[in-house]
PDB file of N, CA and C in Angstrom:
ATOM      1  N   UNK A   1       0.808  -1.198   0.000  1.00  0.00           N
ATOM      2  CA  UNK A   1       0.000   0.000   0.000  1.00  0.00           C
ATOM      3  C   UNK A   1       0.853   1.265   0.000  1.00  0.00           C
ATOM      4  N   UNK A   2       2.125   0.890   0.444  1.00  0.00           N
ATOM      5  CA  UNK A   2       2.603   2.575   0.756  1.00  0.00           C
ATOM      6  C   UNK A   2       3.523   2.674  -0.753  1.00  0.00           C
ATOM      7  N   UNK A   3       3.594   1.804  -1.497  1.00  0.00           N
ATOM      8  CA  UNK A   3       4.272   1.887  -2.875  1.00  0.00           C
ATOM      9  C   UNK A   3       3.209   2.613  -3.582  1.00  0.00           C
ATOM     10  N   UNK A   4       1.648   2.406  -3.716  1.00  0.00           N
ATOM     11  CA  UNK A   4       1.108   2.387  -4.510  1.00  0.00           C
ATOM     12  C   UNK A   4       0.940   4.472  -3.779  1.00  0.00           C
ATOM     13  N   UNK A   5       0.841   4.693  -2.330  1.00  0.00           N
ATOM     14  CA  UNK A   5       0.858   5.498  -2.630  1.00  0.00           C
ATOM     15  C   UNK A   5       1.410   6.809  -2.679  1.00  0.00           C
ATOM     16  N   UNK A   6       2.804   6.459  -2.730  1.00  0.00           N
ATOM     17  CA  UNK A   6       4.000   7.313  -3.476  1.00  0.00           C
ATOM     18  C   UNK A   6       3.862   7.529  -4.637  1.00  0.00           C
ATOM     19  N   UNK A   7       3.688   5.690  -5.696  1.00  0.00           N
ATOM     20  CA  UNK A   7       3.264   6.358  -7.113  1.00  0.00           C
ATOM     21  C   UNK A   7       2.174   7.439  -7.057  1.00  0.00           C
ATOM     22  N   UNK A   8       0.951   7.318  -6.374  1.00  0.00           N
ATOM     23  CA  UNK A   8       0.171   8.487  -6.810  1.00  0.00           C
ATOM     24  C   UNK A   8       0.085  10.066  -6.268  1.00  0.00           C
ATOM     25  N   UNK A   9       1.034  10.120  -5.210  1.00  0.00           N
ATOM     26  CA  UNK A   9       1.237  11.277  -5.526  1.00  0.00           C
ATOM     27  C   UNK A   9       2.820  12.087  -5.950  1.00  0.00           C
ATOM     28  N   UNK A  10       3.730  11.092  -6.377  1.00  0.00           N
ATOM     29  CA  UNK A  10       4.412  11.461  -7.634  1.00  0.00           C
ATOM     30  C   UNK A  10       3.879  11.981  -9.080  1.00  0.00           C
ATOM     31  N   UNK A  11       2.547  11.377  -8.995  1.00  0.00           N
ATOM     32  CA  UNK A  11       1.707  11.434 -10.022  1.00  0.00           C
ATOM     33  C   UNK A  11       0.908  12.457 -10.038  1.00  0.00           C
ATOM     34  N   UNK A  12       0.748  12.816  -8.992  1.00  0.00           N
ATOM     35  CA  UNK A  12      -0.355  14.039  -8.923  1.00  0.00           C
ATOM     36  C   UNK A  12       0.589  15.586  -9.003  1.00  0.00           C
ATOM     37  N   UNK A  13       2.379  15.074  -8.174  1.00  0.00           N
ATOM     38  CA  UNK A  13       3.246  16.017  -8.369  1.00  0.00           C
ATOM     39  C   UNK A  13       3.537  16.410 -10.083  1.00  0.00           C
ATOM     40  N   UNK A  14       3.647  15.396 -10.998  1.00  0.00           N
ATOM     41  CA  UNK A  14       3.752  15.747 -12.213  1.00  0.00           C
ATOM     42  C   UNK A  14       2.424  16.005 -12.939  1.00  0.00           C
ATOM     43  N   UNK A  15       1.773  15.868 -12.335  1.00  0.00           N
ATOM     44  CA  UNK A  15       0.412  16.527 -13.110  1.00  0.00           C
ATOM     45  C   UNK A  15       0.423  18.511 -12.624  1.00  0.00           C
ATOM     46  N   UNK A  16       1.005  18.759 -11.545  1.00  0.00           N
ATOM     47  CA  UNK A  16       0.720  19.873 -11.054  1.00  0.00           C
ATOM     48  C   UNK A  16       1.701  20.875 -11.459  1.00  0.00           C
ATOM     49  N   UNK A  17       2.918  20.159 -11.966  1.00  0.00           N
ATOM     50  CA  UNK A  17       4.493  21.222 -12.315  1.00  0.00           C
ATOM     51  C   UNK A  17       4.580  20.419 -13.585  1.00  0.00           C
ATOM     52  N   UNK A  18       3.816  20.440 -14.652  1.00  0.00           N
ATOM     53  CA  UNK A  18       4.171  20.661 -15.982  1.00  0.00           C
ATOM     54  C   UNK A  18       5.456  20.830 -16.476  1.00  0.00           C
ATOM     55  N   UNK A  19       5.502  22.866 -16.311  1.00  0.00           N
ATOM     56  CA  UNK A  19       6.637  23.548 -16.811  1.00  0.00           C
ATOM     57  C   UNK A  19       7.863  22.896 -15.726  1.00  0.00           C
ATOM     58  N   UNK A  20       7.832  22.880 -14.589  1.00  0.00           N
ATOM     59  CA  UNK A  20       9.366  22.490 -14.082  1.00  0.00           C
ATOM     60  C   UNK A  20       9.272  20.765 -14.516  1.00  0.00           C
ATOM     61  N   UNK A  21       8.988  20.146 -14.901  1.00  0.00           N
ATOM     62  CA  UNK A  21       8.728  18.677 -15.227  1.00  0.00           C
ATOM     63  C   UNK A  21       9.431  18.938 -16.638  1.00  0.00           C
ATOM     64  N   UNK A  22       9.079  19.530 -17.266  1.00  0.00           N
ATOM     65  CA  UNK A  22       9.572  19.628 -19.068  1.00  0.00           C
ATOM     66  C   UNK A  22      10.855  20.500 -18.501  1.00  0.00           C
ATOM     67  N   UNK A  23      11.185  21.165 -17.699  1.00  0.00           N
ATOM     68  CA  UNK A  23      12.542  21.850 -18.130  1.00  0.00           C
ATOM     69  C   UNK A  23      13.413  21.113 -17.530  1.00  0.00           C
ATOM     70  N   UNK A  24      12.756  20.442 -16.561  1.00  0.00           N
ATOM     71  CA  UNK A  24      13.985  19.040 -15.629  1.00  0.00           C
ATOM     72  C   UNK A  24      14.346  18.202 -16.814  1.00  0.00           C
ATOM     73  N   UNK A  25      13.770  17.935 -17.447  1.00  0.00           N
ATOM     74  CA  UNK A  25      13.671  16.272 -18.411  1.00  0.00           C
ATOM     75  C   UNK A  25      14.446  17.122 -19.695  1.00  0.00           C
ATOM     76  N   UNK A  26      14.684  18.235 -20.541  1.00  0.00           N
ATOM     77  CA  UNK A  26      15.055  19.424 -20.931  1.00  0.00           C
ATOM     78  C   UNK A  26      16.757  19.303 -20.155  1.00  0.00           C
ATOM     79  N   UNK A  27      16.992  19.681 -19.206  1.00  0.00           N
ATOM     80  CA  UNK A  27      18.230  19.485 -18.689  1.00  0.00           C
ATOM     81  C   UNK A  27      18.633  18.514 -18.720  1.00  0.00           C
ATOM     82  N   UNK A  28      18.377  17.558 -18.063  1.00  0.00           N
ATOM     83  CA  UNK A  28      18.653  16.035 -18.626  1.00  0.00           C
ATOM     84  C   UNK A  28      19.185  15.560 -19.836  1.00  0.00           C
ATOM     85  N   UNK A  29      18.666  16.027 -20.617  1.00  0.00           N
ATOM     86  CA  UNK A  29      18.848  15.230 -21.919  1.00  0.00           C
ATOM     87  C   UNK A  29      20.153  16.246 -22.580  1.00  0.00           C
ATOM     88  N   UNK A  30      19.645  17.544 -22.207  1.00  0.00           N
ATOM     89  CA  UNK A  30      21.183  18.624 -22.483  1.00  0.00           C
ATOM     90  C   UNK A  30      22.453  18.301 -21.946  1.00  0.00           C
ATOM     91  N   UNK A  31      22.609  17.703 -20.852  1.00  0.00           N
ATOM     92  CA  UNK A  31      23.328  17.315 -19.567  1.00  0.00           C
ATOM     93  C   UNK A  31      24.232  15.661 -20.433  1.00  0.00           C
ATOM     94  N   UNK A  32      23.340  15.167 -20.676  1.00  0.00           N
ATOM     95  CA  UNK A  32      23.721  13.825 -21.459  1.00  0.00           C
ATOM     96  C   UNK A  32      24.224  14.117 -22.727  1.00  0.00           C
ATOM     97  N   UNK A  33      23.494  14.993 -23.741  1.00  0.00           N
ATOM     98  CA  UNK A  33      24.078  14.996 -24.973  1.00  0.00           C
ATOM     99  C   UNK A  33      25.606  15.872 -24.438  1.00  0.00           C
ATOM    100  N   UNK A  34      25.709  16.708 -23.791  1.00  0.00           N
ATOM    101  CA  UNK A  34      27.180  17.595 -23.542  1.00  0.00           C
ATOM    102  C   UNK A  34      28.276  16.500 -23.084  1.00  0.00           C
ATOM    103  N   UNK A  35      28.086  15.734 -22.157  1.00  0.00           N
ATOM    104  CA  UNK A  35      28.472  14.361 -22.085  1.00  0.00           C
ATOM    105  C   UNK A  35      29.154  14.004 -22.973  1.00  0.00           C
ATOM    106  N   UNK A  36      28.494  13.119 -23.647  1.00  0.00           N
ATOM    107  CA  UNK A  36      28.538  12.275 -24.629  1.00  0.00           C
ATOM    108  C   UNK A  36      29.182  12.966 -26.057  1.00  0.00           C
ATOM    109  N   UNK A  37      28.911  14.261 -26.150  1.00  0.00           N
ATOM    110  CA  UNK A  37      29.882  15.245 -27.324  1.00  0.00           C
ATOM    111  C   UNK A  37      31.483  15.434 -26.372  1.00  0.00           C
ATOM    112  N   UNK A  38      31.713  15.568 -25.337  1.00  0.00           N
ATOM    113  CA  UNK A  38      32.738  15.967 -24.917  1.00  0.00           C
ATOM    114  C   UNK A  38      33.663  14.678 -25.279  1.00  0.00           C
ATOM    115  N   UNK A  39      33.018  13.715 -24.684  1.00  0.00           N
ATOM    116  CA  UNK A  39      34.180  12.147 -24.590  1.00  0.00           C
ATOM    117  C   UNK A  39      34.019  11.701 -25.942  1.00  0.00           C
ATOM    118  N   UNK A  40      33.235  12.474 -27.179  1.00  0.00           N
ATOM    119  CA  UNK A  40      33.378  11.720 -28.382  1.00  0.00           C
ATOM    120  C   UNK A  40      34.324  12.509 -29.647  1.00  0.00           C
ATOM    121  N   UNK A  41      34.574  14.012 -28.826  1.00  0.00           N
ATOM    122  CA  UNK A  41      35.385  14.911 -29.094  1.00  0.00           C
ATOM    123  C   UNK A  41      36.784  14.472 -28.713  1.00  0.00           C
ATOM    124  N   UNK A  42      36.925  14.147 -27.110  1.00  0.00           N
ATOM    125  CA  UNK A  42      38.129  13.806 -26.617  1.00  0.00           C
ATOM    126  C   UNK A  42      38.444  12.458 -27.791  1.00  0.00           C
ATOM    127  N   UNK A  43      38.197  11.447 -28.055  1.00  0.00           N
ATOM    128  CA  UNK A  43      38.288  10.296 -28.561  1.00  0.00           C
ATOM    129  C   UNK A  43      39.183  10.399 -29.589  1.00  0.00           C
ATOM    130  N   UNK A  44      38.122  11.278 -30.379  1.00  0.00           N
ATOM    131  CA  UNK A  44      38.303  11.731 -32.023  1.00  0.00           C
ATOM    132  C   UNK A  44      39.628  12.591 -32.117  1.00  0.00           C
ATOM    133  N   UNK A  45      39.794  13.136 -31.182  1.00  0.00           N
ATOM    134  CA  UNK A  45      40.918  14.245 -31.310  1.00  0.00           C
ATOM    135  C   UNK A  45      42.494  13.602 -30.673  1.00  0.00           C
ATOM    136  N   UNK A  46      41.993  12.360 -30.263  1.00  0.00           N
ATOM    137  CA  UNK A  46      43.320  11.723 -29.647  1.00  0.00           C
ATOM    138  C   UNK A  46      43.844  10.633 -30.472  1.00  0.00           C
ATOM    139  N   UNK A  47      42.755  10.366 -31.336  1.00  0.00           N
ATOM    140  CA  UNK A  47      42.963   9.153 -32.322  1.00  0.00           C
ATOM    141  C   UNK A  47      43.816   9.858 -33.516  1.00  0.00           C
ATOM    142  N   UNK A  48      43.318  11.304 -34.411  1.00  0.00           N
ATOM    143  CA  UNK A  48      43.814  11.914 -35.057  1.00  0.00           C
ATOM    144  C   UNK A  48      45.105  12.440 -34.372  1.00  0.00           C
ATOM    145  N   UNK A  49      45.562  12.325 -33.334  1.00  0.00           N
ATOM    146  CA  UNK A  49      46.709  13.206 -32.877  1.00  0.00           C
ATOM    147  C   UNK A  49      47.938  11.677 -33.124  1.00  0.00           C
ATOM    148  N   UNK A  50      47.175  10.735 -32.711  1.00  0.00           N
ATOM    149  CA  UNK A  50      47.807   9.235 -32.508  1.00  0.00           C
ATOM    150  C   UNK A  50      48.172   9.023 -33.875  1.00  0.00           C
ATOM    151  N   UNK A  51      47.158   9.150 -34.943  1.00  0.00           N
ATOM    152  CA  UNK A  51      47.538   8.950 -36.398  1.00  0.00           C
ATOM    153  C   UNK A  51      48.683   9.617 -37.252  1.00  0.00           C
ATOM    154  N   UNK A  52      48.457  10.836 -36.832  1.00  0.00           N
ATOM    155  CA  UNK A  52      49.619  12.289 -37.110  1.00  0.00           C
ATOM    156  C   UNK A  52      50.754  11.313 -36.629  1.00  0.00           C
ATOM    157  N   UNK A  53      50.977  11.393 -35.649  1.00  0.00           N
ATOM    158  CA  UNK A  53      52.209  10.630 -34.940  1.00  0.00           C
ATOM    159  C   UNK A  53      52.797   9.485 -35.405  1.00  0.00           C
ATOM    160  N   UNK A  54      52.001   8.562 -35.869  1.00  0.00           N
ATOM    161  CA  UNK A  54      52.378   7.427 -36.167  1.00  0.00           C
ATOM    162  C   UNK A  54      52.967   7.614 -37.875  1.00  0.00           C
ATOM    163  N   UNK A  55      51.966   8.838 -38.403  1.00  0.00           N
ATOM    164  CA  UNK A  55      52.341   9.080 -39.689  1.00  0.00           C
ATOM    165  C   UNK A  55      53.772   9.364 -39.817  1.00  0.00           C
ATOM    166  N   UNK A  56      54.587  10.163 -39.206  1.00  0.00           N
ATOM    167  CA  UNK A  56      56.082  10.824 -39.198  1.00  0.00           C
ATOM    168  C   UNK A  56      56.514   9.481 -39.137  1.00  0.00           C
ATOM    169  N   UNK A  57      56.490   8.352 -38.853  1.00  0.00           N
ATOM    170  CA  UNK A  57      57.160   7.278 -38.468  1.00  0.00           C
ATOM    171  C   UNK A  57      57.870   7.386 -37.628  1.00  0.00           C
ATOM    172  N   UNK A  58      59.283   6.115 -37.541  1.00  0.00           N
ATOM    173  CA  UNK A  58      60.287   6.258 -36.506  1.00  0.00           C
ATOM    174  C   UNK A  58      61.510   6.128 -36.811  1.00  0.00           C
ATOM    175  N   UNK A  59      61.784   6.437 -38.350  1.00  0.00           N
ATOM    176  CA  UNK A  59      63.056   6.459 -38.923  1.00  0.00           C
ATOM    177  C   UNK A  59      63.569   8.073 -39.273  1.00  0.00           C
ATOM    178  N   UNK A  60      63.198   9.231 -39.077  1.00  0.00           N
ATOM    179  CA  UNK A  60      63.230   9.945 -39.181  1.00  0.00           C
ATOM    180  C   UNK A  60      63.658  11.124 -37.455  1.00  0.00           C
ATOM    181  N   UNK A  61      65.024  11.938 -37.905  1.00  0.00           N
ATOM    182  CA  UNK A  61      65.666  12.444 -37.380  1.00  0.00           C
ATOM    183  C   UNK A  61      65.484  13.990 -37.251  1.00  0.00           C
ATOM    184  N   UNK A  62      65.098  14.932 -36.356  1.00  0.00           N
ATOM    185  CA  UNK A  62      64.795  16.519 -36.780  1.00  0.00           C
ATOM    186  C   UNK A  62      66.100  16.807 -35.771  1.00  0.00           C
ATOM    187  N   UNK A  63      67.121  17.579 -36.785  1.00  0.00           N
ATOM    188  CA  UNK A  63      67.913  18.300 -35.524  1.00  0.00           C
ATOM    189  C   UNK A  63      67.750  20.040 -36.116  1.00  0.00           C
ATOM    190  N   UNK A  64      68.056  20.744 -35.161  1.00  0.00           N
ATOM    191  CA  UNK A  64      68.194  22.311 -35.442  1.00  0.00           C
ATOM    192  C   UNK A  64      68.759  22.725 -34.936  1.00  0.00           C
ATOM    193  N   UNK A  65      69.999  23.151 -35.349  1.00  0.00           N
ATOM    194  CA  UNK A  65      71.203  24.204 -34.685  1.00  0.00           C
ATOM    195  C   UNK A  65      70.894  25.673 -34.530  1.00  0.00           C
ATOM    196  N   UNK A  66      71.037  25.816 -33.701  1.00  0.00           N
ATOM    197  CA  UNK A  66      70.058  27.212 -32.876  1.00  0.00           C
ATOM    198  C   UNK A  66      71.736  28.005 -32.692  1.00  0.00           C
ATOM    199  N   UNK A  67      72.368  28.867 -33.489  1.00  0.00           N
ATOM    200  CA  UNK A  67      73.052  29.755 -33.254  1.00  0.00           C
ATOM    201  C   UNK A  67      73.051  31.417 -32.727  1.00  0.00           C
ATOM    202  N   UNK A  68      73.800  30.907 -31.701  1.00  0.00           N
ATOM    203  CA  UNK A  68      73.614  32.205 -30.839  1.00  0.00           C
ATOM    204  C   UNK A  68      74.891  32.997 -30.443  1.00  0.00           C
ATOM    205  N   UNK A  69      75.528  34.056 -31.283  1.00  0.00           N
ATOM    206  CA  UNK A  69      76.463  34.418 -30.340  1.00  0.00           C
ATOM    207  C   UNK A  69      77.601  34.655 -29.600  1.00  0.00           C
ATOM    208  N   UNK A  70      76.543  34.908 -28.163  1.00  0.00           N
ATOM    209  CA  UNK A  70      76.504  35.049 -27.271  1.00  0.00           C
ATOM    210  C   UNK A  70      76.987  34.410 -26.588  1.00  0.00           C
ATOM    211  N   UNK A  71      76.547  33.229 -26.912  1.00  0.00           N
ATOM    212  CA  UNK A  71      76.742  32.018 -25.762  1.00  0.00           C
ATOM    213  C   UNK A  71      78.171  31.643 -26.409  1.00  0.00           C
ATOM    214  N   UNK A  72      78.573  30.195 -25.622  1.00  0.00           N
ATOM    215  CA  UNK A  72      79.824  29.890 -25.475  1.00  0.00           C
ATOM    216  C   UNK A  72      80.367  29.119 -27.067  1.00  0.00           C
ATOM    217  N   UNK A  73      81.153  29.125 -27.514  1.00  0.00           N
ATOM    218  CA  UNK A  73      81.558  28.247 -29.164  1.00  0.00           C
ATOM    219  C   UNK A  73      81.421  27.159 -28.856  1.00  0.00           C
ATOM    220  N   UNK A  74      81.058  26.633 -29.847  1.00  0.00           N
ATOM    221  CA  UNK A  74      80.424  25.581 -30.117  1.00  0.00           C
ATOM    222  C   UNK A  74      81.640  24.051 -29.458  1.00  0.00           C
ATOM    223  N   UNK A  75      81.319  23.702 -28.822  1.00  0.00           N
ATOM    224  CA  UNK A  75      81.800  22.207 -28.331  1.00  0.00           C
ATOM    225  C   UNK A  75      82.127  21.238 -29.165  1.00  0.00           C
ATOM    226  N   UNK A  76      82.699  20.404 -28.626  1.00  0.00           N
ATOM    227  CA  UNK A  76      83.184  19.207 -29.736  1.00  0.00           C
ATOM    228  C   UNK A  76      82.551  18.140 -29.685  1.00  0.00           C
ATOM    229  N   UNK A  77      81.357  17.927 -28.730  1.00  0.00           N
ATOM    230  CA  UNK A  77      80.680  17.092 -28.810  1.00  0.00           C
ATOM    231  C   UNK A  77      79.477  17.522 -29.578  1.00  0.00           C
ATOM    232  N   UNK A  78      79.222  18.873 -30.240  1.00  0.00           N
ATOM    233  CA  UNK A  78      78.033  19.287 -31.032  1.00  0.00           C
ATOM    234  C   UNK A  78      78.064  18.489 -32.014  1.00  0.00           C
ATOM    235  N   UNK A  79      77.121  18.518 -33.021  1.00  0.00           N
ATOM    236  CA  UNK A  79      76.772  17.672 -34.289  1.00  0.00           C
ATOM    237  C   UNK A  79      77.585  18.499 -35.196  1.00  0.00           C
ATOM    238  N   UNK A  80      78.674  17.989 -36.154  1.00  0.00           N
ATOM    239  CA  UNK A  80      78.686  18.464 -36.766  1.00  0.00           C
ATOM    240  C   UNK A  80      78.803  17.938 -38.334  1.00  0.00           C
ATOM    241  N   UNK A  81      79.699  18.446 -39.598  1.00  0.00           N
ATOM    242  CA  UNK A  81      78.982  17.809 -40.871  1.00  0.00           C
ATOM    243  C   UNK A  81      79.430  16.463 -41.358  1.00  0.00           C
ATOM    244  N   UNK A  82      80.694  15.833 -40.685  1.00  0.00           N
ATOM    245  CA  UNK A  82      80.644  14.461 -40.334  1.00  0.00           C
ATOM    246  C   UNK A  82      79.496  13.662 -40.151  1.00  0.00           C
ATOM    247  N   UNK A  83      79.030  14.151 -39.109  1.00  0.00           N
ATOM    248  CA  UNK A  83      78.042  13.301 -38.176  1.00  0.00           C
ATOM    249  C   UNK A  83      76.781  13.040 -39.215  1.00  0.00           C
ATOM    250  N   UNK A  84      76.150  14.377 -40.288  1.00  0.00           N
ATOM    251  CA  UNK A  84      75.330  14.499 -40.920  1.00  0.00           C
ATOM    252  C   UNK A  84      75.597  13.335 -42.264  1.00  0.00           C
ATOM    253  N   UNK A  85      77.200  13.450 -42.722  1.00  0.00           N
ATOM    254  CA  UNK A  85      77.290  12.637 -43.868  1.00  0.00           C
ATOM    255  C   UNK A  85      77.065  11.294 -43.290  1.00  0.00           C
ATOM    256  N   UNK A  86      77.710  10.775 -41.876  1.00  0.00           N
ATOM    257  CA  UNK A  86      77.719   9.456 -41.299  1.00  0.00           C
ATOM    258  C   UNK A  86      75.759   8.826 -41.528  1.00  0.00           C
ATOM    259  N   UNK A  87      75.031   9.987 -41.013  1.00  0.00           N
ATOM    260  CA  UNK A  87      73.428   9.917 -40.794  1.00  0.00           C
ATOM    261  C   UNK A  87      73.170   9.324 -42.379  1.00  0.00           C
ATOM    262  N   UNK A  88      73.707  10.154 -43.315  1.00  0.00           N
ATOM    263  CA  UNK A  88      73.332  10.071 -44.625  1.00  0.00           C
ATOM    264  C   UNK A  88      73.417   8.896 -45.167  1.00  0.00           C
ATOM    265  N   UNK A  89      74.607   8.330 -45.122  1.00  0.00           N
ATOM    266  CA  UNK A  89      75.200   7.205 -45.501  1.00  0.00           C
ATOM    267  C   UNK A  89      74.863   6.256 -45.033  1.00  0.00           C
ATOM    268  N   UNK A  90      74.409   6.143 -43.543  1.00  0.00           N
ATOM    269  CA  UNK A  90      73.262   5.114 -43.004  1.00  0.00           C
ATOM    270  C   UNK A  90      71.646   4.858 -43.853  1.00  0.00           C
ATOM    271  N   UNK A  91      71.309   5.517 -44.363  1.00  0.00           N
ATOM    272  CA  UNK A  91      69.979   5.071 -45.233  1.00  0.00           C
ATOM    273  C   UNK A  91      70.687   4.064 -45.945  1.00  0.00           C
TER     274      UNK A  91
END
């Protein structure tokens, strides 16, 4: 008996608040779709970042000599055009 009468006046509560009934159920469903766009955004944007990445491969070398100067001459352990022909000659 005390189930039956909760359902009815749950029932009598949504008969009486219409408008807050439609803007609850309204949030809800806004609440879920924002959800569900965020983690399908995150997904999409990590898969394309994963693909990019995988695209460059792993045989491939980026160096950039950043000359400055200022700073101290260049060391003997820097890269220099040896090292580049040695790189070359390895393919």
């Amino acid at each position: 008996m005390l189930r039956n009468d909760a359902i009815t006046v749950a029932l009598d509560s949504l008969k009486r608040n219409k408008l807050q009934v439609c803007l609850a159920i309204f949030g809800v469903m806004i609440g879920s779709a924002c959800i569900i766009l965020v983690v399908t955004v995150s997904l999409t944007e990590r898969r394309y970042v994963m693909d990019q990445i995988e695209g460059i491969g792993s045989n491939l070398i980026y160096a950039n000599y950043d000359y400055d100067p200022r700073r101290s001459p260049a060391r003997s352990e820097d890269i220099n055009l040896a090292d580049v022909a040695a790189v070359k000659a390895a393919k």
